[in-house]
Protein backbone atom coordinates (compact mmCIF):
# COMPACT_ATOMS: atom_id res chain seq x y z
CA UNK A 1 -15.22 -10.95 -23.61
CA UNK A 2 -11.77 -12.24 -23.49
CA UNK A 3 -10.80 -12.35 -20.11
CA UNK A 4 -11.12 -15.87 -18.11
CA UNK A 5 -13.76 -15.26 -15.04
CA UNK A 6 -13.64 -16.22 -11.49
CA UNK A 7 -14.73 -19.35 -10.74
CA UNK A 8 -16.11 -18.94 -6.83
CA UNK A 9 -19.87 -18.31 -6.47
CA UNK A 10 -18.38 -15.40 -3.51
CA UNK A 11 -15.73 -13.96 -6.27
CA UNK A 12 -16.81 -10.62 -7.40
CA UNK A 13 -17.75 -10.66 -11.02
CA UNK A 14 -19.38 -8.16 -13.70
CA UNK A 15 -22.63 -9.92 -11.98
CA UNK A 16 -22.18 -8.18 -9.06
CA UNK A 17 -20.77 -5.14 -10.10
CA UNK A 18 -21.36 -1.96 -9.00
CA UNK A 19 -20.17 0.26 -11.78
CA UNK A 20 -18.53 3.79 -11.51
CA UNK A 21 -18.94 7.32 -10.11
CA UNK A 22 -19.15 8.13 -13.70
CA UNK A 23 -21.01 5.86 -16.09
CA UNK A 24 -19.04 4.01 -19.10
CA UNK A 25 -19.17 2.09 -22.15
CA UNK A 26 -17.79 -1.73 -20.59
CA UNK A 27 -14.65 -2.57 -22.70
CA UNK A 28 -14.64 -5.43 -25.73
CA UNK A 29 -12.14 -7.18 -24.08
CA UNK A 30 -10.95 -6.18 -20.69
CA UNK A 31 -13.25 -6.90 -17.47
CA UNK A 32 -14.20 -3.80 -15.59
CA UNK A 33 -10.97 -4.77 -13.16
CA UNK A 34 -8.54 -4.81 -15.60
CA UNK A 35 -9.21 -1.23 -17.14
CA UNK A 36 -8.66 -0.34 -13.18
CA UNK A 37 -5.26 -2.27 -13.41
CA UNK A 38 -4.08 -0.56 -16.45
CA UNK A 39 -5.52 2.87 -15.47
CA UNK A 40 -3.50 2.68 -12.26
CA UNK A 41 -0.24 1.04 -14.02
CA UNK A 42 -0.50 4.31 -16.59
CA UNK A 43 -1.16 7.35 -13.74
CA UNK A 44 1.54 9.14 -12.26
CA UNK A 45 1.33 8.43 -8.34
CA UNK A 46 1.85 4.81 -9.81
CA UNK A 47 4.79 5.59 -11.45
CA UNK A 48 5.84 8.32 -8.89
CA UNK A 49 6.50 4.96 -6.21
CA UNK A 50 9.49 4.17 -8.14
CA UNK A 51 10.72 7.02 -6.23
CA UNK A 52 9.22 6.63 -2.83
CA UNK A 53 10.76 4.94 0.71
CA UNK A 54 10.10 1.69 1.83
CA UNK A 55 12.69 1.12 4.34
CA UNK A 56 15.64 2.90 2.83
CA UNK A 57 15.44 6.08 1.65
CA UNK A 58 16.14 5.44 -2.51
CA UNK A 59 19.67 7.04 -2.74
CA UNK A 60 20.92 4.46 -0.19
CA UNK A 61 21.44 1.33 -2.63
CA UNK A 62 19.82 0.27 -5.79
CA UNK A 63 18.65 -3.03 -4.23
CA UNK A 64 16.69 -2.04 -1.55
CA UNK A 65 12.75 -2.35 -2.12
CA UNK A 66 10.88 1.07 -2.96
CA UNK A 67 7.21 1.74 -2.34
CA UNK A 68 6.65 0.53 -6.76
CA UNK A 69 8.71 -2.81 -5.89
CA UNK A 70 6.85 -3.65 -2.94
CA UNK A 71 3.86 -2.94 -4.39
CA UNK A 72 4.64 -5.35 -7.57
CA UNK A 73 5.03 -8.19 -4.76
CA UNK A 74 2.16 -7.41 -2.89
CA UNK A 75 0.72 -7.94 -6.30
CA UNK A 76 2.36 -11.42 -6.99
CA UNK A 77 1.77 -12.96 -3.68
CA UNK A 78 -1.58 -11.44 -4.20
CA UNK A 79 -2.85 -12.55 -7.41
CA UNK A 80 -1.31 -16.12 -6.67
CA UNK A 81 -4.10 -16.60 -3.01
CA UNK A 82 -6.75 -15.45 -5.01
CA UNK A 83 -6.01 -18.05 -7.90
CA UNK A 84 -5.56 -20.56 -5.77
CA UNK A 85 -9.19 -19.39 -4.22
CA UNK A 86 -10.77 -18.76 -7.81
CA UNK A 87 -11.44 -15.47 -6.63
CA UNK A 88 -11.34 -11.77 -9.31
CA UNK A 89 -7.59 -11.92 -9.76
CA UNK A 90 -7.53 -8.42 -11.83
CA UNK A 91 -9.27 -6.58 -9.35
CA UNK A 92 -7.00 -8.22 -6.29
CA UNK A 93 -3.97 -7.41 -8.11
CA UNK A 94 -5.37 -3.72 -9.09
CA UNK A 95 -5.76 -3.10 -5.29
CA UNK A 96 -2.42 -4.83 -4.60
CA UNK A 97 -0.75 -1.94 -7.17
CA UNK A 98 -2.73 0.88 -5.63
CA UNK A 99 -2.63 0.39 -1.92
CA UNK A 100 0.22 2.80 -1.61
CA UNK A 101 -0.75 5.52 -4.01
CA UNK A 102 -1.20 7.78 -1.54
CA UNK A 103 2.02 7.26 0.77
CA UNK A 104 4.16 10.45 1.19
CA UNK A 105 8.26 10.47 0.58
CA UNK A 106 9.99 8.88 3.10
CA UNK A 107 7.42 5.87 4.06
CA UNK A 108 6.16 5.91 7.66
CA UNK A 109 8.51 8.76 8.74
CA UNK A 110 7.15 11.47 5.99
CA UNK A 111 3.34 10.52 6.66
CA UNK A 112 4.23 10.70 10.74
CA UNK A 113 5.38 14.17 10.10
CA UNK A 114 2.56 15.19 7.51
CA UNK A 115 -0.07 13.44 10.56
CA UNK A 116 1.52 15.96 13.01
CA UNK A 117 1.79 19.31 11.13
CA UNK A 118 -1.69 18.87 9.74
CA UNK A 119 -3.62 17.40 12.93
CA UNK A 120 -5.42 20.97 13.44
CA UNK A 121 -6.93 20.68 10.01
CA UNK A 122 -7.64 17.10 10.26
CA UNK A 123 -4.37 15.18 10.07
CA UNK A 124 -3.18 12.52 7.48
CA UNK A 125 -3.84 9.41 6.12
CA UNK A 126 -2.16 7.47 3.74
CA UNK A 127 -5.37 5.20 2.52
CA UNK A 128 -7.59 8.37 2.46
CA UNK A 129 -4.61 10.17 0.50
CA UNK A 130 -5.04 7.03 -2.08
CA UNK A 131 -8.65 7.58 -2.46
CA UNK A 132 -7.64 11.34 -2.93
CA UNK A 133 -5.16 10.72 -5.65
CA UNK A 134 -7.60 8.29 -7.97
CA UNK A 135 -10.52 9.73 -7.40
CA UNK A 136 -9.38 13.73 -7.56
CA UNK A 137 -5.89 14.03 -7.78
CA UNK A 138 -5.20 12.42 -11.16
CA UNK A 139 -5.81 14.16 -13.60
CA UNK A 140 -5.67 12.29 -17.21
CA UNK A 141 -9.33 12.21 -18.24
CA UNK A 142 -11.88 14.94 -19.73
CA UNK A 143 -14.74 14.31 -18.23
CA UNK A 144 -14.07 13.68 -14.64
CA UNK A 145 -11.01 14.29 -12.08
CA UNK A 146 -9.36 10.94 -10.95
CA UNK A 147 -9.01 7.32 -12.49
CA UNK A 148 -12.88 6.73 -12.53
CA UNK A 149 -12.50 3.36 -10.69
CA UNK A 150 -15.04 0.65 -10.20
CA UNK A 151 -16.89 0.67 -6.80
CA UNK A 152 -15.13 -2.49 -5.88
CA UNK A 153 -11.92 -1.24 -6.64
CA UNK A 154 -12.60 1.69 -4.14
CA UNK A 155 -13.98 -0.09 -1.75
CA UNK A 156 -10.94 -2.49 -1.45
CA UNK A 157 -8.98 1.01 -1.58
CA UNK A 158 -10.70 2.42 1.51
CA UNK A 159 -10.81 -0.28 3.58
CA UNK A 160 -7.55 -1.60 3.20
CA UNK A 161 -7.72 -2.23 7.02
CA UNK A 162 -10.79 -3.08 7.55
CA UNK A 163 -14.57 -1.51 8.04
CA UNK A 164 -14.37 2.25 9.22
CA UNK A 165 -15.88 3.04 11.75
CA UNK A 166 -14.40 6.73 12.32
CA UNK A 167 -13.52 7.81 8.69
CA UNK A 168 -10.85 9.44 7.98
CA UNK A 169 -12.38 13.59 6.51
CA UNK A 170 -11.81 12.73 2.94
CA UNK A 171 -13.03 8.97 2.98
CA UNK A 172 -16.27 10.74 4.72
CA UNK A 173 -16.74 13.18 2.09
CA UNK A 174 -16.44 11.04 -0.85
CA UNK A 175 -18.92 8.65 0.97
CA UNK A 176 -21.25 11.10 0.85
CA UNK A 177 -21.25 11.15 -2.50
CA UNK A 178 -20.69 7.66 -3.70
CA UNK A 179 -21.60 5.39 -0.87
CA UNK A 180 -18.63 2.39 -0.66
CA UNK A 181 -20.51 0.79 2.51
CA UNK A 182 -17.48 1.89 4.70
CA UNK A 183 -19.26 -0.52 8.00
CA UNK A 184 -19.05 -3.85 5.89
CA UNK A 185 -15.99 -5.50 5.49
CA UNK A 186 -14.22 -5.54 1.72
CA UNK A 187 -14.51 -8.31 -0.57
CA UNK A 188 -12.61 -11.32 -0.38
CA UNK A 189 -10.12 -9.77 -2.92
CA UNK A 190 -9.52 -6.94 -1.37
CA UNK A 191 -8.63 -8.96 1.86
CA UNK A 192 -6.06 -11.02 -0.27
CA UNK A 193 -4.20 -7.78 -0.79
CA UNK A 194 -4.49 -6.95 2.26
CA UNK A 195 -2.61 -9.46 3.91
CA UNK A 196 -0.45 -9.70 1.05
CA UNK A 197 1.14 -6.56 2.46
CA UNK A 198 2.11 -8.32 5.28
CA UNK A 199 3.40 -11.56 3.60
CA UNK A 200 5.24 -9.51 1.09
CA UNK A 201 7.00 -6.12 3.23
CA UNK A 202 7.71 -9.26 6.21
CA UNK A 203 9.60 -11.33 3.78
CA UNK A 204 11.66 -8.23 1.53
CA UNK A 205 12.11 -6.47 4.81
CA UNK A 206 14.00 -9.51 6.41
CA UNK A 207 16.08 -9.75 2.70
CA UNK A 208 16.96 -5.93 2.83
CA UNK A 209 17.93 -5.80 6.56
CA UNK A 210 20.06 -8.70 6.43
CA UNK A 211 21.53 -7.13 2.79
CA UNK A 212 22.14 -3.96 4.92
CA UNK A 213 23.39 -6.25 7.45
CA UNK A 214 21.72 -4.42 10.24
CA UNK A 215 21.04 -8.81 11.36
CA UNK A 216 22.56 -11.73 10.49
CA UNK A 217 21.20 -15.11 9.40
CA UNK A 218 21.96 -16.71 12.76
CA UNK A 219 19.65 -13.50 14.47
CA UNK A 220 17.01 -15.43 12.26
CA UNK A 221 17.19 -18.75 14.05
CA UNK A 222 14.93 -18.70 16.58
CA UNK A 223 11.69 -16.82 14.70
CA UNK A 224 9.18 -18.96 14.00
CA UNK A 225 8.58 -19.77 10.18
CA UNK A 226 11.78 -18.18 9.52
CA UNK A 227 14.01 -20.07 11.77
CA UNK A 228 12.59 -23.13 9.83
CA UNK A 229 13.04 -21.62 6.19
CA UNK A 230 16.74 -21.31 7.38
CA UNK A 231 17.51 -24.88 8.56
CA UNK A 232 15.77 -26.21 4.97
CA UNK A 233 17.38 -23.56 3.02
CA UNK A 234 21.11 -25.37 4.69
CA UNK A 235 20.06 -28.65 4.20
CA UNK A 236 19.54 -27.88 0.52
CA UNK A 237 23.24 -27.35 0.42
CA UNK A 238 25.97 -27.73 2.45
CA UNK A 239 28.27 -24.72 1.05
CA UNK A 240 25.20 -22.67 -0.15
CA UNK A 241 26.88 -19.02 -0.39
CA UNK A 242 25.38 -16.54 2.13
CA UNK A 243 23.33 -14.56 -1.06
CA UNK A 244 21.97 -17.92 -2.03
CA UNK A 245 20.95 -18.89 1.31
CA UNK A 246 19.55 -15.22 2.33
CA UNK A 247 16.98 -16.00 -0.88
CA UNK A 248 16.54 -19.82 -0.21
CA UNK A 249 15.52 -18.47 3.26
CA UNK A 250 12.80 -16.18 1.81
CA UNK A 251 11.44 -17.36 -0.66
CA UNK A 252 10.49 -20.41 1.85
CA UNK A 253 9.16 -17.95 4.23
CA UNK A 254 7.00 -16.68 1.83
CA UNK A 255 5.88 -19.96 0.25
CA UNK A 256 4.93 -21.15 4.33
CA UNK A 257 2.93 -17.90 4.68
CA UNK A 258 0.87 -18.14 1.04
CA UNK A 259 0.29 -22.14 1.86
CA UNK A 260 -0.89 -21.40 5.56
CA UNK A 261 -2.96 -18.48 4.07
CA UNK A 262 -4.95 -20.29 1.41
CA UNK A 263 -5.37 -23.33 4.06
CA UNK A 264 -7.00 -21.18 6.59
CA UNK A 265 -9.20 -18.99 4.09
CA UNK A 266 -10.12 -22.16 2.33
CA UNK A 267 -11.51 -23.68 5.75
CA UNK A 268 -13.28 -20.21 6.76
CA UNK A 269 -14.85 -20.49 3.25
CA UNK A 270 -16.14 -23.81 3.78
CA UNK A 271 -17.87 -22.89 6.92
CA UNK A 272 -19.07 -19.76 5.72
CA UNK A 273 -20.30 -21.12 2.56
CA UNK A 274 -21.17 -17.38 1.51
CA UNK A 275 -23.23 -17.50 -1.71
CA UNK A 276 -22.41 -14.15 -3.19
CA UNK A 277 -19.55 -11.47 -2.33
CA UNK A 278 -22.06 -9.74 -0.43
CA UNK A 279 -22.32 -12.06 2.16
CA UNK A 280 -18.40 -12.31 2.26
CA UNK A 281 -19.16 -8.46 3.32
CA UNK A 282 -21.14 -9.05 5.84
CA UNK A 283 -19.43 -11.89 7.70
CA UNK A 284 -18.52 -11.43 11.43
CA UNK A 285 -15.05 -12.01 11.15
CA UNK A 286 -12.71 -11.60 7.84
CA UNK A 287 -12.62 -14.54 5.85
CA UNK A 288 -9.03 -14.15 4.51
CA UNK A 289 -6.72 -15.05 7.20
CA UNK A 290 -3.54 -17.17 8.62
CA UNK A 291 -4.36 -19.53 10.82
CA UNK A 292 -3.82 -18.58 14.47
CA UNK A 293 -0.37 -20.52 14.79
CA UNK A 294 0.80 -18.47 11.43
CA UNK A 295 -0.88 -15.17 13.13
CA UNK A 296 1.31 -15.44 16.28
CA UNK A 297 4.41 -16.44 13.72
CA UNK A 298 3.50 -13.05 11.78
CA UNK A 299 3.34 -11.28 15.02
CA UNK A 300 6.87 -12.27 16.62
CA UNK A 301 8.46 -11.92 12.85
CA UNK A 302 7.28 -8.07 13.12
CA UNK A 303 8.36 -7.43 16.71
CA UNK A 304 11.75 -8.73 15.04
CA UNK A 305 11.68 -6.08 12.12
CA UNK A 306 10.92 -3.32 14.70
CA UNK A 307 13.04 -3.62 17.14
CA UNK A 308 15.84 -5.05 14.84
CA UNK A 309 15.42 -2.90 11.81
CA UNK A 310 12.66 0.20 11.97
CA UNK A 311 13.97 1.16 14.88
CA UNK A 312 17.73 0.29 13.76
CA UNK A 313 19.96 3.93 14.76
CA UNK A 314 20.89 3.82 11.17
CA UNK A 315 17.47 3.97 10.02
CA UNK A 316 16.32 5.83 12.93
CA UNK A 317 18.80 9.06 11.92
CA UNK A 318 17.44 8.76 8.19
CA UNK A 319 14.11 8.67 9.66
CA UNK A 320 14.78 11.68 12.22
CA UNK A 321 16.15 13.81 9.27
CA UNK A 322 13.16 12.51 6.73
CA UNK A 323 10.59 13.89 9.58
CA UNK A 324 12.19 17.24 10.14
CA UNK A 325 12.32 17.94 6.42
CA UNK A 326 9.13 17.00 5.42
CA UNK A 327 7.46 18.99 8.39
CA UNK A 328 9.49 21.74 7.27
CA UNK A 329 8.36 22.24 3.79
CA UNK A 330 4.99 21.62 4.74
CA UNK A 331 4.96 24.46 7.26
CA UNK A 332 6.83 26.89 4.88
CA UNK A 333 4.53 25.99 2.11
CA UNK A 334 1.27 26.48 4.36
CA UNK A 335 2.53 30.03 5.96
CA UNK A 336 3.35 31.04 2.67
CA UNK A 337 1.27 29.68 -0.19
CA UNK A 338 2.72 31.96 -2.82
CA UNK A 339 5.98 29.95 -2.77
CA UNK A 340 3.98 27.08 -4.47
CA UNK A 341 4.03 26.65 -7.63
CA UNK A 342 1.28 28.59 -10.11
CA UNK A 343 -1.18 25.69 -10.64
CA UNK A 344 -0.77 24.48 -6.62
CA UNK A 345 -1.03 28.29 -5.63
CA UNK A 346 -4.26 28.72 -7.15
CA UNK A 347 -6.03 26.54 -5.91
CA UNK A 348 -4.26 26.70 -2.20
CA UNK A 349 -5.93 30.17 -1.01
CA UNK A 350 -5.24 32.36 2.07
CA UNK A 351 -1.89 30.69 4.12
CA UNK A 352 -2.95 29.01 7.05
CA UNK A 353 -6.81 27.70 6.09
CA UNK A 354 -8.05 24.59 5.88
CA UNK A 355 -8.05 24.83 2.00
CA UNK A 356 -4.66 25.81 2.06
CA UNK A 357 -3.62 23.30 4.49
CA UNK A 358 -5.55 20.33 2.20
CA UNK A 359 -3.66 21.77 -0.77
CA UNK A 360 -0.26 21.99 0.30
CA UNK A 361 -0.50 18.24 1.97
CA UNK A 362 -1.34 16.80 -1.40
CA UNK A 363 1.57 18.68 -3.18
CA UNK A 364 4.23 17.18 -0.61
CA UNK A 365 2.33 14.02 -0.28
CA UNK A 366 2.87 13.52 -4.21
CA UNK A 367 6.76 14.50 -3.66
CA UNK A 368 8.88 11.68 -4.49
CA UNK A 369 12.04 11.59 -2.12
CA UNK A 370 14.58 13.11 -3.99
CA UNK A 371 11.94 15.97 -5.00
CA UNK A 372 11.01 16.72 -1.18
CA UNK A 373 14.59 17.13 -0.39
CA UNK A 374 15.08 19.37 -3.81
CA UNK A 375 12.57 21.06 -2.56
CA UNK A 376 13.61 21.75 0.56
CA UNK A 377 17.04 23.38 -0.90
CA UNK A 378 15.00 25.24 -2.91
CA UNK A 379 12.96 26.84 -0.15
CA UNK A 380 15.59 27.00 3.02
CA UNK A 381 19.23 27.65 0.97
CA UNK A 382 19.63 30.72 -1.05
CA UNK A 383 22.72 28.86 -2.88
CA UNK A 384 20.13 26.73 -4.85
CA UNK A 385 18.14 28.34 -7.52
CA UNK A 386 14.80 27.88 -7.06
């Protein structure tokens, strides 16, 4: 093999590995986790993301982040922790790329209204909509539906938040059949990219709201972490231009929250002293964490971001419209399947079913934002062919 292993005794390696659904051939010279990678690089929810809300809904500026940039940082600040921690780097960064696969146009507003128009056939759930898209959704293979991902790669997938408890319908399901230990917590990778979520939408949230100006740099001063990356981004100049000294301000905040991170997973390690990735799993507590300082830091940054940005009355009217729309198609779509299109409509059923209901959330879910709001011409205004 070519690749360069982990060096941690608790990294997950081909040692440990659990395999897939569907048995294969291992690859001359890519690890198990980097076939994952690549398979999720080349499907099309992946490249679909381009296309998807983070914050700002895509036609509002080219610079704003979309669900495919954020999940390219994820997968920087990612990979970088689990280096640092000689931990699987291909298989954290694989989860890092594939930890929004399943989020609906519009971010958080489309899945709140997809939650609400399906919760009496289940509801919805972004991570379980991930698991639907690579294990069933995707379809690129003959001999199975989905990506045919490694165990760990699924695992990391499901619980992206931690052990479940109360499975979401789908997650259930496919547990049945292929048994991903849904009590335990994930491997120490799949922690990394957990958090790295946080360190990376925290950090390119506070760049985009203060590029939409919906803050300022001086509404920055008194968070914790940040408030310091902004006094050492002004010492480093005295006339540093406001674009240089929005990214000086970042990139510190981000460097702050990787360094705390590795400091605090590195002394949980130590204590731990797990000898496999198993017993990583079945640890009390996560291993992969900021240390309680950072925690409260992350905490007050976030209260910030809502109060100052999610629930900014610019955003909030984008998100109000983004809502009503996507309910809308869904419940057009689901009292009238035949409006689907042919492949959907066979395999959605009688309107108003729980197959039908199941169906017609995965064909909005996989909308991109400009092709739920097509869509939605296409179904409510007679103008627009359809």
């Amino acid at each position: 093999m070519s690749f360069r292993p982990p060096t941690a005794p608790y990294a997950v390696s081909p040692a440990h590995a659990r395999g897939r659904l569907h048995p294969e051939p291992e690859a001359a010279t890519r690890s198990p986790w980097q076939r994952d990678r690549d398979r999720i690089i080349h499907s099309s929810a992946f490249r679909k993301l381009q296309y998807k809300t983070q914050v700002f809904v895509n036609h509002e500026g080219d610079f704003y982040r979309t669900r495919l940039t954020h999940s390219i940082e994820v997968a920087q600040v990612a990979r970088s922790v689990a280096r640092a921690l000689g931990l699987e780097e291909d298989l954290t960064e694989a989860l890092s790329l594939a930890h929004d696969l399943g989020h609906p146009p519009f971010g958080h507003a489309g899945e709140e209204a997809l939650n609400v128009a399906m919760k009496p056939f289940g509801g919805f759930d972004h991570n379980a909509q991930s698991l639907r898209v690579v294990t069933l959704l995707e379809s690129r293979y003959a001999g199975w539906d989905g990506l045919n991902l490694t165990w760990e790669t699924l695992e990391g997938l499901v619980k992206h938040n931690g052990p479940l408890r109360n499975p979401p319908p789908y997650i259930a399901e496919y547990n049945d059949r292929h048994k991903l230990d849904l009590n335990t917590h994930a491997s120490a990778e799949a922690q990394i990219a957990a958090i790295a979520d946080d360190v990376a939408y925290h950090s390119h949230d506070l760049d985009d709201g203060l590029r939409a100006r919906l803050f300022t740099v001086d509404d920055l001063r008194h968070l914790p972490v940040v408030g310091e990356a902004v006094a050492a981004a002004r010492m480093s100049s005295l006339d540093v231009p406001p674009p240089r000294l929005r990214h000086e301000t970042i990139r510190r905040v981000i460097d702050a929250m990787v360094t705390d991170l590795i400091t605090e997973t590195s002394r949980r390690l130590a204590k731990l002293n797990p000898v496999g990735p198993d017993a990583i799993r079945r640890a009390r507590q996560r291993v992969v964490s900021f240390s309680p300082a950072m925690a409260e830091a992350n905490q007050v940054i976030k209260d910030f971001l809502f109060a100052r940005m999610y629930r900014h009355w610019r955003v909030n009217r984008m998100s109000a419209k983004a809502r009503r729309l996507t309910e809308e198609v869904y419940r057009l779509l689901l009292a009238d399947p035949t409006l689907l299109p042919d492949d959907w409509r066979a395999r959605a059923g009688e309107p108003g079913t729980q197959r039908c209901a199941v169906i017609v959330g995965d064909y909005v879910a996989g909308m991109t934002d400009r092709y739920a709001m097509d869509e939605h011409r296409r179904l409510t205004d007679i103008s627009f062919n359809g």
